[in-house]
Protein backbone atom coordinates (compact mmCIF):
# COMPACT_ATOMS: atom_id res chain seq x y z
CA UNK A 1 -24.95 60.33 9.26
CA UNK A 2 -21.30 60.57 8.64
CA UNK A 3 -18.91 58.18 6.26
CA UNK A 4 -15.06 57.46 6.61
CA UNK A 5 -13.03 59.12 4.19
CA UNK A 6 -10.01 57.04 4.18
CA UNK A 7 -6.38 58.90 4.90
CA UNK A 8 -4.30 59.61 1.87
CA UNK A 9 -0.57 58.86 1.19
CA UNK A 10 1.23 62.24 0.61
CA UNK A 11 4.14 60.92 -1.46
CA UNK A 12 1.87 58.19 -3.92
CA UNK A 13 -1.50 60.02 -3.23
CA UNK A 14 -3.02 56.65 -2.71
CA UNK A 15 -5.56 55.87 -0.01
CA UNK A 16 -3.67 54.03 3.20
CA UNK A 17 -5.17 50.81 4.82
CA UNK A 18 -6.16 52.07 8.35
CA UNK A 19 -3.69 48.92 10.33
CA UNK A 20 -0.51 50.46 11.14
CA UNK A 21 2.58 47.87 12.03
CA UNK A 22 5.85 49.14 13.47
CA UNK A 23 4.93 52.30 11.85
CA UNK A 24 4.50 50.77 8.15
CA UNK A 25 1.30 51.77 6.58
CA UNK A 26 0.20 49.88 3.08
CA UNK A 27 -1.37 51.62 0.72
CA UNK A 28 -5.00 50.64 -0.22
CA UNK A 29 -4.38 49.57 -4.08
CA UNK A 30 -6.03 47.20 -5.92
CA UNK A 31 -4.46 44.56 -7.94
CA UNK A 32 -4.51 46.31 -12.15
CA UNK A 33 -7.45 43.96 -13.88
CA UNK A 34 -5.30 42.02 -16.17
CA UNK A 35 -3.64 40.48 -13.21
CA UNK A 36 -7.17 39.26 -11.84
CA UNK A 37 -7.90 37.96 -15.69
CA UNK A 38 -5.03 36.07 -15.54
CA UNK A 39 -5.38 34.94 -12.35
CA UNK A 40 -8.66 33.50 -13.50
CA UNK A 41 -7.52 32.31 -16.07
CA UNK A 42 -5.20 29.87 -14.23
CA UNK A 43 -7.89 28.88 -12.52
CA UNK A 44 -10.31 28.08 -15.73
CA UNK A 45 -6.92 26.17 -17.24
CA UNK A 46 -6.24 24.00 -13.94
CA UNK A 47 -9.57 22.81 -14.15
CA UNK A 48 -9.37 21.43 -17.64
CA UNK A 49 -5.88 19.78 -17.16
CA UNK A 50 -7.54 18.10 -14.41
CA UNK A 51 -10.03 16.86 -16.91
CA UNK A 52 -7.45 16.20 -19.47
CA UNK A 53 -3.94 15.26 -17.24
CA UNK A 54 -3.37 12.53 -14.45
CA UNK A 55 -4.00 14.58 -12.04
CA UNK A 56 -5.66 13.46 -8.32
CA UNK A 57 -4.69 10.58 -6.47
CA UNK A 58 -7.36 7.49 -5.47
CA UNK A 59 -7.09 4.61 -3.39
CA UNK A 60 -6.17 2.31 -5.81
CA UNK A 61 -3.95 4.96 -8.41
CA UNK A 62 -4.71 7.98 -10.18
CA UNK A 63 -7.46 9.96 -12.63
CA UNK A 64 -6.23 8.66 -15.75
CA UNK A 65 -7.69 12.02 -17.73
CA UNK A 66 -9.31 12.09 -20.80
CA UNK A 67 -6.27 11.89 -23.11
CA UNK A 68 -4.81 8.82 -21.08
CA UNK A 69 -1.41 9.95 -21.02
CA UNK A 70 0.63 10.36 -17.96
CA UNK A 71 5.03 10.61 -18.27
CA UNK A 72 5.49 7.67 -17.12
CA UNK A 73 3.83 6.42 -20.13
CA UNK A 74 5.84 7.89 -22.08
CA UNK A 75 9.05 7.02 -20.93
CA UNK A 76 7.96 3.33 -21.06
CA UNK A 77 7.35 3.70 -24.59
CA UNK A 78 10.44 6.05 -25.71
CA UNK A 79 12.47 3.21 -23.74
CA UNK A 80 10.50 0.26 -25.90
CA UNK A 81 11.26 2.42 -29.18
CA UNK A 82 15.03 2.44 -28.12
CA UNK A 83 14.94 -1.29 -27.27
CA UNK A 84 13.60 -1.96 -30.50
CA UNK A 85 16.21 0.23 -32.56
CA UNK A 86 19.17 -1.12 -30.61
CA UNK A 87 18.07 -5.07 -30.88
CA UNK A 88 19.65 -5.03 -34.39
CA UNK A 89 23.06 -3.86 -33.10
CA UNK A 90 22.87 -6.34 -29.95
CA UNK A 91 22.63 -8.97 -31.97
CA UNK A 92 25.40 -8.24 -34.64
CA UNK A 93 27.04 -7.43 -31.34
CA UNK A 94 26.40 -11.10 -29.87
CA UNK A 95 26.94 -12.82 -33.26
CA UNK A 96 30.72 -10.58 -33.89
CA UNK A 97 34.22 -10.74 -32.24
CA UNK A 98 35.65 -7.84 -31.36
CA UNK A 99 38.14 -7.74 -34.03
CA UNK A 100 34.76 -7.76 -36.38
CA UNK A 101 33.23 -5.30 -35.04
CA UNK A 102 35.73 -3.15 -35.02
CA UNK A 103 35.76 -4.01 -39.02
CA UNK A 104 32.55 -2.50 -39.23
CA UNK A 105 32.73 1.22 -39.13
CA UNK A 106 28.76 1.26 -38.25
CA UNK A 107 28.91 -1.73 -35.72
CA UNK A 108 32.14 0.35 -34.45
CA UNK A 109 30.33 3.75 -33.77
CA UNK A 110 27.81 1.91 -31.96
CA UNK A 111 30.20 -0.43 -29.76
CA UNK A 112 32.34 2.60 -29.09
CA UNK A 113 29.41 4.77 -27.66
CA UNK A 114 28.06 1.82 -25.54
CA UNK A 115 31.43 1.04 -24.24
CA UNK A 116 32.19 4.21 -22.92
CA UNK A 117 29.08 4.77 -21.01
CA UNK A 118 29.67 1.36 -19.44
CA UNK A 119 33.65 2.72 -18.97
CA UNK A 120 32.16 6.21 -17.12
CA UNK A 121 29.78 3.47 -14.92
CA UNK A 122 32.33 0.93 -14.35
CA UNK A 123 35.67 1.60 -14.69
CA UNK A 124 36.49 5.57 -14.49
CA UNK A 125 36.21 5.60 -10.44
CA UNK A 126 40.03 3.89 -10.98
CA UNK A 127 40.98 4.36 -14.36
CA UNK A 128 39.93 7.86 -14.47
CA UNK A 129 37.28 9.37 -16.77
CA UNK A 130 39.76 10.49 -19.30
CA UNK A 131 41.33 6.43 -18.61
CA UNK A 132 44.64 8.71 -17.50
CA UNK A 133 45.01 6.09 -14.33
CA UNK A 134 46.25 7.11 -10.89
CA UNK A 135 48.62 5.86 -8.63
CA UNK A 136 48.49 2.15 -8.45
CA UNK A 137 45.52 2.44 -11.25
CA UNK A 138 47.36 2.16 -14.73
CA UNK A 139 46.80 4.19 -17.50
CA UNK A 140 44.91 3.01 -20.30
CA UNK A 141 46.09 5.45 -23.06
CA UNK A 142 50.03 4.49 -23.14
CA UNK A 143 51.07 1.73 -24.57
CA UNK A 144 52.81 0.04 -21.49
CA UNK A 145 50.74 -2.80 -20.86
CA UNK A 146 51.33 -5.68 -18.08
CA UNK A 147 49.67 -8.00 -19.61
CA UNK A 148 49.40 -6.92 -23.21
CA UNK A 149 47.74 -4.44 -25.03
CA UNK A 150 45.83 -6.84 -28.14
CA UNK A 151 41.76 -6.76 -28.02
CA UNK A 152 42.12 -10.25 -27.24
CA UNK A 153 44.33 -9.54 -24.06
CA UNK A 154 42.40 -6.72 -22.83
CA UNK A 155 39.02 -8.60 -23.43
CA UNK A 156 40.80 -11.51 -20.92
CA UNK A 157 41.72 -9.12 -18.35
CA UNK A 158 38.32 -7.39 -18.35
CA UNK A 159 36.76 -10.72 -18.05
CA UNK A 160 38.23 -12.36 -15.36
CA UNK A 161 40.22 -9.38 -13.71
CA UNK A 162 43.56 -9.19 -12.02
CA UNK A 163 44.45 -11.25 -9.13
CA UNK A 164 40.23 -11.63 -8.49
CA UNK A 165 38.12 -14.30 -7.44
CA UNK A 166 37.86 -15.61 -10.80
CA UNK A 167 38.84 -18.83 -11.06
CA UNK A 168 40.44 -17.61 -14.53
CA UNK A 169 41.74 -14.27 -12.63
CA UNK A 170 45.75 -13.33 -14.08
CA UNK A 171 47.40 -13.66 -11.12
CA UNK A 172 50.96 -12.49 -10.53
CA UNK A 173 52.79 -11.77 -7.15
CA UNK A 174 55.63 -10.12 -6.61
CA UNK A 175 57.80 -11.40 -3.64
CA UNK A 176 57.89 -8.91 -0.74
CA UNK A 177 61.71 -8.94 -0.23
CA UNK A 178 62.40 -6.53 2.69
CA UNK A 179 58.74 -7.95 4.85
CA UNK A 180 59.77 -11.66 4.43
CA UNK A 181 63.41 -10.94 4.94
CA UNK A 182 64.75 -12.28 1.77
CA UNK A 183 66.95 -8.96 1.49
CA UNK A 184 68.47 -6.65 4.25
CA UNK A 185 67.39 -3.09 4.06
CA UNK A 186 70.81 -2.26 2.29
CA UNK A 187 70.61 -4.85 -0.54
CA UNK A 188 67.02 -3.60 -1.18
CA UNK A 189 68.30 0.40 -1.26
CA UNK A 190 71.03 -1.22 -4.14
CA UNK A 191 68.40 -2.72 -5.88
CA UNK A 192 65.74 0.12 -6.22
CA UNK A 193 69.86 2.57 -7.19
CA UNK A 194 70.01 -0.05 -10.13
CA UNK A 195 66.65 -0.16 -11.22
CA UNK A 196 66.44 3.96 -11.48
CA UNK A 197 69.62 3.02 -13.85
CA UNK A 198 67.30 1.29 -16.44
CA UNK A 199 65.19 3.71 -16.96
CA UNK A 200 68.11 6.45 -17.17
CA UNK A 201 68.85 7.76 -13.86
CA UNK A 202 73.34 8.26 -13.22
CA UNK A 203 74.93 4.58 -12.13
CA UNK A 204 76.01 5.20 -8.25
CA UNK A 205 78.38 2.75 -6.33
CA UNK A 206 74.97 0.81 -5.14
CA UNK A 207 73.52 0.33 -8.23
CA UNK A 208 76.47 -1.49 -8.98
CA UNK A 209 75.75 -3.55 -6.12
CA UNK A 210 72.15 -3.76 -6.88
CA UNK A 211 72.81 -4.90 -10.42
CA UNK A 212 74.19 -8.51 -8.73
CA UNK A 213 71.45 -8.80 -6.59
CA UNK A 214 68.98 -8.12 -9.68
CA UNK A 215 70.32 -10.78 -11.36
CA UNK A 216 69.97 -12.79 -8.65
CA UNK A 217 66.80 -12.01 -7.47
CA UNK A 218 64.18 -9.97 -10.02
CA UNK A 219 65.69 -10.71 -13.58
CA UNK A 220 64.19 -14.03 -13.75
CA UNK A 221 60.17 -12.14 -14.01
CA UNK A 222 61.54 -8.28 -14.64
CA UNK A 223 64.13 -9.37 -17.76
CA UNK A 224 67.75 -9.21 -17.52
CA UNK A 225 67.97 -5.13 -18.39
CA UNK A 226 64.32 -4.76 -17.05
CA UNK A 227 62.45 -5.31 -19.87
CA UNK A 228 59.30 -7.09 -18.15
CA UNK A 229 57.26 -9.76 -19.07
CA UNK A 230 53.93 -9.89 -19.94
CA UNK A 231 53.54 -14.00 -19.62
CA UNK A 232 54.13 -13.24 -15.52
CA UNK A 233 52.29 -9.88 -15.93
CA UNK A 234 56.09 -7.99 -14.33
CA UNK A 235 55.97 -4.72 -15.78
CA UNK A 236 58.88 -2.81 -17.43
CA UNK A 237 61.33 -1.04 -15.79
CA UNK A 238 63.48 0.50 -18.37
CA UNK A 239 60.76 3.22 -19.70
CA UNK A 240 60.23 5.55 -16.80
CA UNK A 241 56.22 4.49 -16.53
CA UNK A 242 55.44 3.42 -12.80
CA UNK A 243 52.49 2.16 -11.26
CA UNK A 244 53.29 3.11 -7.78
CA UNK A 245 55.62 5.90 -8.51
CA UNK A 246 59.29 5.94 -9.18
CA UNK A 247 61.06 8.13 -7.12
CA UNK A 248 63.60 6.02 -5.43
CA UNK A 249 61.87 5.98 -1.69
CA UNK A 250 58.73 4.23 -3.83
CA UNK A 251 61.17 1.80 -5.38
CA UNK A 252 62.46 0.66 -2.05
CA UNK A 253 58.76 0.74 -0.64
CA UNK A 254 57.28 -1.58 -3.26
CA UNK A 255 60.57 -4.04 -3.03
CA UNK A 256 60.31 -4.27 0.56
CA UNK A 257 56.80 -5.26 1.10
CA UNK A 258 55.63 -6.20 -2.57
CA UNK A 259 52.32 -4.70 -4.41
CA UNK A 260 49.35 -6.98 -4.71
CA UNK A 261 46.68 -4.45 -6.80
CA UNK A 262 43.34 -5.87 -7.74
CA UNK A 263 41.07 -5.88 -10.51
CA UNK A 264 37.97 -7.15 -10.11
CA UNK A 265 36.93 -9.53 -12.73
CA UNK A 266 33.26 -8.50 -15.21
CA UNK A 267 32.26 -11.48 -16.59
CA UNK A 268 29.07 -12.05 -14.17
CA UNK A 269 28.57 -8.58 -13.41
CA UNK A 270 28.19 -7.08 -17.53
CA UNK A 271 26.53 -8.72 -20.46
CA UNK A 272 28.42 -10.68 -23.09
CA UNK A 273 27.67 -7.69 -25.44
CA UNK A 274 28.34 -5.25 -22.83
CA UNK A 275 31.96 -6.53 -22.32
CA UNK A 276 32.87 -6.75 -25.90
CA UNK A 277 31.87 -2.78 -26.71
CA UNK A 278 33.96 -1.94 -23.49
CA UNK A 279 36.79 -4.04 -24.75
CA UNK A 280 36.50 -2.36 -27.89
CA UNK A 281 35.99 1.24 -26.44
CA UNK A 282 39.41 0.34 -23.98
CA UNK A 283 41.31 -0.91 -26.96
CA UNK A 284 40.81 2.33 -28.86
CA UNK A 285 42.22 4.65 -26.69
CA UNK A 286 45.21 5.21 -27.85
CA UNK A 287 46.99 2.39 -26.04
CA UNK A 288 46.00 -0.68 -27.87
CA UNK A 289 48.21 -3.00 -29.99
């Protein structure tokens, strides 16, 4: 009767497995025991969370477990706690004007946190997350404002938007001189020359030109010296702050075939209470009269 005696590694001086592969022998080790405790272990706790946990699937739900907590539970009633500690504030909220609230240094703190979240979900795609703006998205955080910077006048314009489908939309439109032929391509080159004069730029032989047909033409919405007016929502042009850009080649772009930007108007899309903490959150930026 003879027995295998099982070949030994040289280098380890552990047995070897007798399958070869590609000429890779494994050596013949068991796993240490503290491994296999654990591993039972896992096994022994598995079995009790199953007891304990949610855990299996049935045709009409789940175990429900001893304990009769499952995450969702608990997120259901974390959200009804939160509910309940913010119905206080929704209601002063409801019951306040913005210039109240932003009386009430606690009222404040909790408008301003609610109206920024709704500012990152609503409004930042355009305005920018910092409310910097982009090109033909104005900046929030100066304080050149089309149609006035007041909580009152940026409340309006977040209700009912700019040039919207609200039937209470601010609507302004700027004539698109060069596209409907009201100006030849010259006059319209004078024009933008004068206009970079208002806001500083050297007087040239065509702004001098441009300063008739200004007159004539844009002074009755833009002010005589470009000042703007906020009635007819015609923005400055004297303080070097452009919507569309003001190098002169923009200028001459936006006379010639007008700009016609839209906001679109909240009123049936947010909450009463949602609006007013984003008015409130908008008016503190920095910008706000």
């Amino acid at each position: 009767m003879s027995s295998h005696r099982p070949e030994i590694d040289s280098l380890s001086g552990e047995p070897l497995t007798p399958h070869e592969w590609d000429g890779i022998r494994e050596l013949d080790t068991p796993p240490p025991r503290w491994w296999l405790l654990i591993y039972a272990a896992t096994i022994v706790f598995s079995v009790g969370y199953w007891v304990v946990y949610p855990a299996w699937p049935t045709m009409d739900g789940f175990t429900r477990g001893l304990f009769g907590w499952s995450s969702r539970g608990a997120v259901a009633e974390a959200l009804t706690a939160s509910d309940a500690a913010r119905a206080g504030f929704e209601t002063r909220i409801q019951a306040s004007t913005v210039e109240e609230i932003e009386a009430d240094p606690e009222l404040l703190r909790y408008a301003m946190a609610g109206g920024r979240a709704a500012f990152l979900d609503n409004c930042a795609q355009c305005h920018g997350t910092g409310a910097q703006g982009q090109a033909g998205f104005p900046s929030l955080i100066d304080d050149d404002w089309l149609w006035g910077g007041t909580a009152a006048d940026i409340e309006q314009t977040i209700r009912y938007g700019i040039r919207s489908t609200h039937p209470e939309t601010r609507f302004m439109e700027m004539p698109a001189f060069g596209a409907d032929q009201l100006l030849s391509r010259d006059e319209i080159a004078d024009v933008a020359d004068y206009v970079l004069t208002l806001s500083g730029a050297p007087a040239t032989e065509g702004a001098a030109r441009g300063a008739e047909i200004f007159a004539a033409n844009c002074a009755s919405c833009h002010g005589e010296r470009g000042e703007g007016s906020r009635e007819m929502g015609a923005p400055r042009l004297s303080d070097g702050i452009w919507l569309y850009g003001g190098e002169r080649e923009d200028i001459i772009r936006t006379v010639t075939y007008s700009r016609r930007g839209v906001m679109p108007h909240w009123e049936d899309r947010l909450s009463p209470e949602v609006l007013k903490k984003l008015t409130v959150f908008v008016h503190s930026l920095g910008g706000g009269e």
